[in-house]
Protein backbone atom coordinates (compact mmCIF):
# COMPACT_ATOMS: atom_id res chain seq x y z
CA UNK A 1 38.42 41.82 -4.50
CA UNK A 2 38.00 38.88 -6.13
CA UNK A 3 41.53 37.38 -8.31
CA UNK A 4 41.46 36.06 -11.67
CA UNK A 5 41.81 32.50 -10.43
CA UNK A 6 38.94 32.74 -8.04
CA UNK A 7 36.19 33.94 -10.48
CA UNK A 8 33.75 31.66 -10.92
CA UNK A 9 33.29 29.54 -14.07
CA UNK A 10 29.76 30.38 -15.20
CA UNK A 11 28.91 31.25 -18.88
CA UNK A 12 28.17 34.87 -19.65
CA UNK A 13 26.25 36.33 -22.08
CA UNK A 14 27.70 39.17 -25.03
CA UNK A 15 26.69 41.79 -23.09
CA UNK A 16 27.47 40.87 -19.59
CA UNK A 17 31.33 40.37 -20.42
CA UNK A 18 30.78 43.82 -22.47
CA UNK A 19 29.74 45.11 -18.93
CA UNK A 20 32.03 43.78 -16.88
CA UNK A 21 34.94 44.20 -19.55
CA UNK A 22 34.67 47.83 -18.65
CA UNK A 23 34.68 47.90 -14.88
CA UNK A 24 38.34 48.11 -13.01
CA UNK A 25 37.81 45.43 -10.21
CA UNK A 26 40.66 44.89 -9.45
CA UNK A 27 44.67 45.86 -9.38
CA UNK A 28 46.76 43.99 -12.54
CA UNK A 29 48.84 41.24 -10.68
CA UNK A 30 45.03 40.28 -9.60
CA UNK A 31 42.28 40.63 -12.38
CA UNK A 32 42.73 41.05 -16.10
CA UNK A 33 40.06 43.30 -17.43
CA UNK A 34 39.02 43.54 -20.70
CA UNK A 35 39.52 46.71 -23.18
CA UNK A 36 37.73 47.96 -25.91
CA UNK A 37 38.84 47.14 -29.61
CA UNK A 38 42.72 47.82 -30.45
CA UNK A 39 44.60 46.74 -32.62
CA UNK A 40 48.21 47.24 -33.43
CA UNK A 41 48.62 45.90 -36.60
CA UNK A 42 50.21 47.99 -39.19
CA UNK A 43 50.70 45.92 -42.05
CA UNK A 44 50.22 47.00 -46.19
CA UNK A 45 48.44 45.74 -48.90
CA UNK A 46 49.11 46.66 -52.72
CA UNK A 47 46.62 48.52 -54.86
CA UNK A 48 46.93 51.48 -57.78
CA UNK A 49 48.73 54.68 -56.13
CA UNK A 50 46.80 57.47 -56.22
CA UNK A 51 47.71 60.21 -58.19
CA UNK A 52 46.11 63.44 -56.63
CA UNK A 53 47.75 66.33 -55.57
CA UNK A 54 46.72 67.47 -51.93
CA UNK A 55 43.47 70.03 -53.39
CA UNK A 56 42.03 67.40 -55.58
CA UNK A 57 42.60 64.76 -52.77
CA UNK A 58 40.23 66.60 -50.18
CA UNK A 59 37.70 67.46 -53.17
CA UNK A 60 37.20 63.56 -53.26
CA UNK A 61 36.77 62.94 -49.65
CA UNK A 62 33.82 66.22 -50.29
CA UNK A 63 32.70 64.13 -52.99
CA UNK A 64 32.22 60.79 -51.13
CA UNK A 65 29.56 62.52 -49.13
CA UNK A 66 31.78 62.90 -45.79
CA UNK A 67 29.80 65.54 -43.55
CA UNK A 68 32.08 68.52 -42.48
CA UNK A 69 31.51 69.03 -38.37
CA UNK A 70 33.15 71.16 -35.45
CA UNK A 71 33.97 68.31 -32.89
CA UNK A 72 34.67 64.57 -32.62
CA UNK A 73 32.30 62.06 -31.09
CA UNK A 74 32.64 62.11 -27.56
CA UNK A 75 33.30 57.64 -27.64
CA UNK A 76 36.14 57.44 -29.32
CA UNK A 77 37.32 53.88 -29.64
CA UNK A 78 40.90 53.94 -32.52
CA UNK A 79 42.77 57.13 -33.30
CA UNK A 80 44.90 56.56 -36.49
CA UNK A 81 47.27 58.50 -38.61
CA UNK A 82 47.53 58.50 -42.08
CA UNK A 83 51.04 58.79 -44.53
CA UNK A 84 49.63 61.69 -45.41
CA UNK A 85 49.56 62.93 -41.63
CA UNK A 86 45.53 63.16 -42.11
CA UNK A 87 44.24 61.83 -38.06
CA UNK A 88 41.31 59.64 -38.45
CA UNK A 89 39.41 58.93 -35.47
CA UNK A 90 36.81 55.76 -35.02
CA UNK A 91 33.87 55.88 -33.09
CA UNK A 92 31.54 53.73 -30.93
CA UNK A 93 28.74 53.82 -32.99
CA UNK A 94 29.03 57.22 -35.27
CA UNK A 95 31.24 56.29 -37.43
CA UNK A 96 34.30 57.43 -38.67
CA UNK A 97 35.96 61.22 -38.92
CA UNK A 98 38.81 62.69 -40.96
CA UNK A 99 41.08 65.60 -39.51
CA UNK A 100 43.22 67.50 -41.97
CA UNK A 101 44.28 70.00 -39.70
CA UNK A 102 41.55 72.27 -41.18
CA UNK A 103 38.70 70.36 -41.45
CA UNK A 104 36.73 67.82 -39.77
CA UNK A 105 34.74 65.31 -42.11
CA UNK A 106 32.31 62.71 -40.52
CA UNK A 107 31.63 59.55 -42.66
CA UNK A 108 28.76 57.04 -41.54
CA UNK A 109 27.00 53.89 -43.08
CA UNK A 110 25.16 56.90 -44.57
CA UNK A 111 28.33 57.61 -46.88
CA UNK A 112 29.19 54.00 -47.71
CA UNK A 113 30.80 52.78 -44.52
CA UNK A 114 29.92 49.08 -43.24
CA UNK A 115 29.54 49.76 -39.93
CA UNK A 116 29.21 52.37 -37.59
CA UNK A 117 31.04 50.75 -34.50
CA UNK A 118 34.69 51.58 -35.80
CA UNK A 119 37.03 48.63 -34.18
CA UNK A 120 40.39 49.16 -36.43
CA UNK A 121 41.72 51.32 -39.00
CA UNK A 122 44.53 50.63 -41.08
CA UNK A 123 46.54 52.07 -44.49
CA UNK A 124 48.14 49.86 -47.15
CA UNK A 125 51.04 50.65 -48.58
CA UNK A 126 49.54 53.02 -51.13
CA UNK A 127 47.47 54.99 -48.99
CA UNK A 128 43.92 53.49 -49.15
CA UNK A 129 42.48 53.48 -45.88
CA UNK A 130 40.78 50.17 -44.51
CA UNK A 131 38.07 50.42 -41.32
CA UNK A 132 37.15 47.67 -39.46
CA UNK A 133 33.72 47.97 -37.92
CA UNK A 134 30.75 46.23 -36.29
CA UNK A 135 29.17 44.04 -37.29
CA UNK A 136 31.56 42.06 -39.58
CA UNK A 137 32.63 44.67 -42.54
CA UNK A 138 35.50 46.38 -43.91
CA UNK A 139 35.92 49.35 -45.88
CA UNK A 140 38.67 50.26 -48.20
CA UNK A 141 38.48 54.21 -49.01
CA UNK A 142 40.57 54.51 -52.11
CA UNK A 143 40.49 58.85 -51.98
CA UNK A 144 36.72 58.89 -53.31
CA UNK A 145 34.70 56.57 -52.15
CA UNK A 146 34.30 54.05 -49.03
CA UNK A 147 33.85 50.17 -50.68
CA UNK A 148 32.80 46.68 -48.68
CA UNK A 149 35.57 44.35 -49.15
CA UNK A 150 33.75 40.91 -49.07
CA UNK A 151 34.92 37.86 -48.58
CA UNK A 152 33.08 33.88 -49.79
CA UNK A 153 30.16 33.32 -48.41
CA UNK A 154 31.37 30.49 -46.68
CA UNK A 155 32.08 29.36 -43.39
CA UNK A 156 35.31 30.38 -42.57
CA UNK A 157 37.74 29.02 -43.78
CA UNK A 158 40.55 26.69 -42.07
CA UNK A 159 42.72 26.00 -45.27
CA UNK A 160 43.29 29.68 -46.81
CA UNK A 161 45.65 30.88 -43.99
CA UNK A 162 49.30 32.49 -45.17
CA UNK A 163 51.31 35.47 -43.88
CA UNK A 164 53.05 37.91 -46.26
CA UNK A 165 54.83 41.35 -45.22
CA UNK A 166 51.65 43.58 -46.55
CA UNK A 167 48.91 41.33 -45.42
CA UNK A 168 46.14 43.33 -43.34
CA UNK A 169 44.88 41.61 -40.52
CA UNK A 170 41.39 42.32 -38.66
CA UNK A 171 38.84 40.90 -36.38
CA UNK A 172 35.81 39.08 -36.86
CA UNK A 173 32.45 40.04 -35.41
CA UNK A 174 31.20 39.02 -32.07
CA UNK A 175 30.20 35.51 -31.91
CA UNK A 176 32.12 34.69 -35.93
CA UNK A 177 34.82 32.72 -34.86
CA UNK A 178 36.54 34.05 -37.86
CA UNK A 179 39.86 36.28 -38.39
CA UNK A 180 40.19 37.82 -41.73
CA UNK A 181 43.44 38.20 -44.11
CA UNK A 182 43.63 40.41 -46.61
CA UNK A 183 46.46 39.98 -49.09
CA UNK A 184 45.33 42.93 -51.47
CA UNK A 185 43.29 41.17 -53.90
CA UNK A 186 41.11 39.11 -51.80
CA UNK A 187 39.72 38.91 -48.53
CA UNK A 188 40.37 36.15 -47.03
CA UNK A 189 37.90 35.01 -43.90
CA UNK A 190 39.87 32.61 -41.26
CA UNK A 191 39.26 29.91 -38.92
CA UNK A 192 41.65 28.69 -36.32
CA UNK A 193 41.78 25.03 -36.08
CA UNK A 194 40.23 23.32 -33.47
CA UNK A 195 41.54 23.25 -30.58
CA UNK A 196 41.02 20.83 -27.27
CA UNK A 197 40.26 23.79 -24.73
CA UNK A 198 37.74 25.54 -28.14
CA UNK A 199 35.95 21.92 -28.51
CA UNK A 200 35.66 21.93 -24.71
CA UNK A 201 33.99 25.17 -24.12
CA UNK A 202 31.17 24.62 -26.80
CA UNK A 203 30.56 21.14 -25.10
CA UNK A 204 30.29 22.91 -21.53
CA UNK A 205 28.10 25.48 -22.49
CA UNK A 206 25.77 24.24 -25.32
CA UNK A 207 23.79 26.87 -26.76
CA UNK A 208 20.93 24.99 -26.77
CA UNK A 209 21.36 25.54 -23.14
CA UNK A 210 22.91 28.85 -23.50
CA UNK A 211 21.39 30.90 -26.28
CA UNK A 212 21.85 33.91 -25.35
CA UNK A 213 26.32 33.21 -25.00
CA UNK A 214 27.12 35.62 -28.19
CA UNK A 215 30.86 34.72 -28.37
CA UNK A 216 32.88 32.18 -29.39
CA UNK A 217 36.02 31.18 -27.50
CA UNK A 218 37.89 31.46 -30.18
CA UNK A 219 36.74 35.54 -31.18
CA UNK A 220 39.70 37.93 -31.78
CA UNK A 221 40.21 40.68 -29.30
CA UNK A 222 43.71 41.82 -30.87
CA UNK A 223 46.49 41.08 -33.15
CA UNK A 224 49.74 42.23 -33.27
CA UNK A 225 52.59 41.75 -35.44
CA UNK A 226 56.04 40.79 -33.76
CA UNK A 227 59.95 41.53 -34.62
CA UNK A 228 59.76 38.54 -36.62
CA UNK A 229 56.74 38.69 -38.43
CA UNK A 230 55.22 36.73 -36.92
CA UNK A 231 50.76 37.18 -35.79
CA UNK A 232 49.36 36.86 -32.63
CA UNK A 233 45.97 37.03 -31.59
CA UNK A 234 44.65 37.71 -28.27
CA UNK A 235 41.14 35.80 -27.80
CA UNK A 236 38.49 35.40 -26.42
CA UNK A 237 38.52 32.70 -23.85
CA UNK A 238 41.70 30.45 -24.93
CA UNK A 239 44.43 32.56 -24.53
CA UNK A 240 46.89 33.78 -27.38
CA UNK A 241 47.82 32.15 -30.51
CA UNK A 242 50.90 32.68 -32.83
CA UNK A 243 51.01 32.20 -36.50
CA UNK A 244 54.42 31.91 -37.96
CA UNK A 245 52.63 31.08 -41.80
CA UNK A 246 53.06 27.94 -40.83
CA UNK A 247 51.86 26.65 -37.93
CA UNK A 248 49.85 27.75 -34.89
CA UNK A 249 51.00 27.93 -31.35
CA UNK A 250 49.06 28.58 -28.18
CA UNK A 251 49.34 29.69 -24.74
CA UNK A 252 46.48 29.38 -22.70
CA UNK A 253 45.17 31.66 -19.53
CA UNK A 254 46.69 30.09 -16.99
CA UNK A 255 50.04 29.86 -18.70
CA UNK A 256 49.72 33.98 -19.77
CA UNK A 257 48.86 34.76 -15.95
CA UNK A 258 45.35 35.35 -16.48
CA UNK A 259 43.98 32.83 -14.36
CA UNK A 260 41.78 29.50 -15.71
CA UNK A 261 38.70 31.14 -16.08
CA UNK A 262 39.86 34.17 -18.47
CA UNK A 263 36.36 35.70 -18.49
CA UNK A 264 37.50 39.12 -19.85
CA UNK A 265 40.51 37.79 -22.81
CA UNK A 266 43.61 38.99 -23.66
CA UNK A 267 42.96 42.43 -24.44
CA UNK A 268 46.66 43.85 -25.59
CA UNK A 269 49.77 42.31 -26.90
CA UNK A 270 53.05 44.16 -26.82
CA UNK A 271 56.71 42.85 -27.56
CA UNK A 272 59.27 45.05 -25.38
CA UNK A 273 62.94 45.85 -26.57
CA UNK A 274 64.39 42.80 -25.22
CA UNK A 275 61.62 40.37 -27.56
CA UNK A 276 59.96 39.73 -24.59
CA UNK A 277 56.29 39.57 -24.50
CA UNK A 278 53.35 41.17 -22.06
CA UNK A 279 49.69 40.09 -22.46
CA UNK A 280 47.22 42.43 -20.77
CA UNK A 281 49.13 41.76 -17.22
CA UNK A 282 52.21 43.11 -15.86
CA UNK A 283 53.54 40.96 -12.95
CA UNK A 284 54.80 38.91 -15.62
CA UNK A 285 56.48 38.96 -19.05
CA UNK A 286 57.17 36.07 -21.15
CA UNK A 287 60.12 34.70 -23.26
CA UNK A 288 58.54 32.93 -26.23
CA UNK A 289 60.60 29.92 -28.18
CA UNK A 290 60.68 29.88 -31.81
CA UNK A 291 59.04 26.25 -32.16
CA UNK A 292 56.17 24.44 -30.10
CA UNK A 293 56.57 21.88 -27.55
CA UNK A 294 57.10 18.87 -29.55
CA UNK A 295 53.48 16.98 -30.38
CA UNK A 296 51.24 19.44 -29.12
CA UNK A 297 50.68 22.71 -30.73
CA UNK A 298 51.60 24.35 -27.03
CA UNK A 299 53.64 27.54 -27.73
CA UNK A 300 56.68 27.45 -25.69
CA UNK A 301 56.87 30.65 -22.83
CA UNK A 302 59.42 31.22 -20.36
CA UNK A 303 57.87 33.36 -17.84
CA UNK A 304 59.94 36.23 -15.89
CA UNK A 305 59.37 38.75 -13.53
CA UNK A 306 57.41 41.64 -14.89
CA UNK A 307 57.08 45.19 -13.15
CA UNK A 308 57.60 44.71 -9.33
CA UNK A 309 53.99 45.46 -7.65
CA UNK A 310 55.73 47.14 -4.86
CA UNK A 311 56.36 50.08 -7.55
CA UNK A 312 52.96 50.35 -9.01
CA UNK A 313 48.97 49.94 -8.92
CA UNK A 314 48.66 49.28 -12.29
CA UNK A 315 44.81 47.86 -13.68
CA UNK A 316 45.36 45.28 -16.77
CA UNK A 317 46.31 47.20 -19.29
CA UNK A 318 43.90 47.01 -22.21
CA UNK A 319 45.98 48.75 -24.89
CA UNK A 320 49.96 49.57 -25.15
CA UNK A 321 52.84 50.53 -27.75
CA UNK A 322 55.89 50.91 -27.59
CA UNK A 323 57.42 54.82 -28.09
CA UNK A 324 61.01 55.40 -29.84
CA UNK A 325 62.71 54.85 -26.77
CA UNK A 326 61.86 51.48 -25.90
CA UNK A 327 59.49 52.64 -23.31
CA UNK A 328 55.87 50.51 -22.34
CA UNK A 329 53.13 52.91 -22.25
CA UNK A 330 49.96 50.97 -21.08
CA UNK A 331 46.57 52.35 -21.03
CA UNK A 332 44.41 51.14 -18.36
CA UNK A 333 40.25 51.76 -18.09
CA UNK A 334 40.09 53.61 -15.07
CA UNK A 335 43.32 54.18 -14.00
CA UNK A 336 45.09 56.90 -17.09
CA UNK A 337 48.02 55.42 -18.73
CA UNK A 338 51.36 54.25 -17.28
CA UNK A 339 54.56 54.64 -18.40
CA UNK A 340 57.74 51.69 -17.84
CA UNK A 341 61.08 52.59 -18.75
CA UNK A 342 62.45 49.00 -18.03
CA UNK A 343 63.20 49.89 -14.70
CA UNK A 344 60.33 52.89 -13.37
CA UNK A 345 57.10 53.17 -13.56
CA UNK A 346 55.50 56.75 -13.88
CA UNK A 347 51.73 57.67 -13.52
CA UNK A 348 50.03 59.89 -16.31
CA UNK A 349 46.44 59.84 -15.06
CA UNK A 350 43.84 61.18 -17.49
CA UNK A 351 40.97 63.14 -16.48
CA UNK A 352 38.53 66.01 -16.99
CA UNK A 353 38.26 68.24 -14.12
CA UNK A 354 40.45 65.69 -12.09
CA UNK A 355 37.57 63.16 -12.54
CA UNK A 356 39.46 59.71 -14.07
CA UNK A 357 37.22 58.23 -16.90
CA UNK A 358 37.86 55.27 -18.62
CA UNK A 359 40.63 54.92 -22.02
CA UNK A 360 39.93 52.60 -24.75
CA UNK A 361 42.68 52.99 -26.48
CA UNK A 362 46.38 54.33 -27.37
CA UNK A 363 48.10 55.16 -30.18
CA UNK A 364 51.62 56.59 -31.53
CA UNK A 365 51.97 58.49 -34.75
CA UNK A 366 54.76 58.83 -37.13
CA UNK A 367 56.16 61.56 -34.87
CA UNK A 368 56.15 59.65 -32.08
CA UNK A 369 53.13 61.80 -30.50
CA UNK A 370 50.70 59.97 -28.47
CA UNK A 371 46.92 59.66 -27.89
CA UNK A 372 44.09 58.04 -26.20
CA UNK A 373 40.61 57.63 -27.00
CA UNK A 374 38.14 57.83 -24.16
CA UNK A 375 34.44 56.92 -23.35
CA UNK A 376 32.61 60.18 -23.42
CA UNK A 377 35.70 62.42 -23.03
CA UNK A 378 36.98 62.06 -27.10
CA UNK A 379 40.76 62.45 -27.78
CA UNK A 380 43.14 63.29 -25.07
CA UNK A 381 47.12 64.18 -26.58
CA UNK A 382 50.01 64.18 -24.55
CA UNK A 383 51.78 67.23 -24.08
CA UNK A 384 55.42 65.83 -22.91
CA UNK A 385 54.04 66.47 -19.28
CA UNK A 386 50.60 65.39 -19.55
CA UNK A 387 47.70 64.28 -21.36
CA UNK A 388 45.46 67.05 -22.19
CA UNK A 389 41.99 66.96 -24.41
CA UNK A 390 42.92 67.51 -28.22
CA UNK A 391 40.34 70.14 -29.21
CA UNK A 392 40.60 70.48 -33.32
């Protein structure tokens, strides 16, 4: 098998890093693969509390035209809990459902959603319920209805950047080169300065050469909000950049352990109990300095050993969090989801009919119970022993 370092620099189209994004090739201190949409970024924004009582409150999901089923989609790309323990569930490409323990409701593009392909869903402070879906839109359900929050119709924007403890961060579309803040009044949509490496890659592959390259180097594959409060974004081609509200600082590929080339981005982000920082790879974890290296905008990692190979076969992980313990749990494609203590690594494969399938995604909710979505299996929950499909 090829290793990240040896794959060759050639320009691929949207769809063929969508492809090979989902194929394990290769063992994690080797290839990073790329993951599906998640995020883990569970900030607030401020709005009007809501003043129903729990009858009247599932009356007005009725009312905004949600569609009461018996199962989830079987592509399940975010699983999500609500403050008011509701489970919401995005899909790839139907949409949206709401669990209340009861009832399943199903909310498309038909019921005022902006997008079918769910990538992210969030909750402000208040309880409104944001989803981030394909192409570019986001939806604020405020109990009733779903509404498009829109931003200018500008390009995006390099000078309307801040960071405040209830921002809401999300993703721009394939190909936008965008970010968007929201700050609870307005949306705010985001360009990263330019960087060297961004300027470079549009000058190596013009798309008057290359028309059919859909994505921009500098497209957002996941954010995550650290200890400190500070944002970082895993991209698509330049490596990951943090965003103190002041200034940016980057890491490139090669400094992150993913190789030059970096076909398939940093997919996950995750900050273990000792402030020390994984991206997507675990034969290495990085101690990151406070300030840049003087004059160039170059974020400042110490690199140290990660989880010894000899202990594991771990894939690139392509989602993670963190449980109440301090422990990693990293969800690979093919390969279930691993647990690291800080010294062992356990196993948890997940399967149907001891067939491994791929896992887009994992999640912990308030309880500290986790899931996973799947491709084509739905929502698998683990039992303390194992993970096991979650039928509702």
């Amino acid at each position: 098998m090829p290793r990240t370092g040896d794959l060759p620099m050639t320009p691929l189209t949207f769809e063929q890093r969508a492809r090979a994004t989902f194929q394990p090739i290769a063992r994690l201190t080797a290839v990073v693969l790329g993951g599906l949409m998640a995020l883990a970024s569970a900030c607030s924004a401020q709005s009007t509390p809501p003043t129903e009582d729990a009858a009247s409150k599932q009356q007005a999901y009725l009312a905004a035209g949600g569609t009461a089923v018996t199962a989830l989609d079987p592509q399940v790309n975010v699983v999500f809990q609500a403050k008011d323990q509701t489970l919401w569930f995005g899909s790839y490409g139907q949409g949206v459902y709401r669990y209340d323990g009861k009832t399943i409701l199903h909310f498309t593009t038909e019921h005022g959603l902006a997008g079918n392909y769910v990538r992210a869903i969030q909750e402000d402070r208040v309880g409104n319920i944001y989803v981030c879906s394909d192409p570019e839109g986001i939806s604020r359900f405020d109990g009733h209805v779903f509404r498009t929050l829109r931003a200018a119709e500008t390009e995006p924007s390099e000078s309307e950047w801040g960071l405040e403890p209830d921002d809401l961060w999300f993703p721009g579309g394939n190909d936008s080169r965008a970010v968007y803040r929201y700050d609870g009044e307005t949306l705010h949509r985001l360009a990263f300065p330019k960087t060297k490496a961004g300027e470079d890659h549009y000058a190596k592959f013009p798309r008057s050469q290359y028309p059919a390259m859909k994505y921009s180097p500098y497209d957002v594959y996941t954010i995550f909000k650290d200890s400190n409060g500070h944002v970082w974004f895993g991209t698509a081609t330049l490596g990951v950049c943090r965003y103190d509200g002041k200034s940016f600082a980057w890491a490139d590929n090669t400094e992150i352990g993913l190789g030059a080339n970096g076909n398939f981005g940093v997919r996950s982000i995750i900050e273990d109990p000792d402030g020390k920082f994984w991206f997507t790879t675990t034969s290495n974890r990085y101690d990151a300095q406070p300030s840049t290296t003087p004059g160039t905008g170059e974020l400042s990692l110490r690199k140290e050993p990660g989880i010894d190979p000899a202990k594991d076969s771990i894939q690139a992980f392509v989602s993670s969090v963190k449980d109440k313990n301090g422990h990693l749990w990293l969800a690979t494609l093919g390969d279930g989801v691993w647990r690291y203590d800080g010294k062992e690594v356990t196993h948890y494969p997940v399967t149907d009919d001891g067939k491994p399938f791929w896992v887009y995604s994992i999640y912990q909710d308030a309880q500290g119970g986790l899931w996973v979505g799947t491709q084509g299996h739905g929502v698998y929950k683990f039992n303390g022993k194992s993970f096991e499909k979650f039928e509702p």
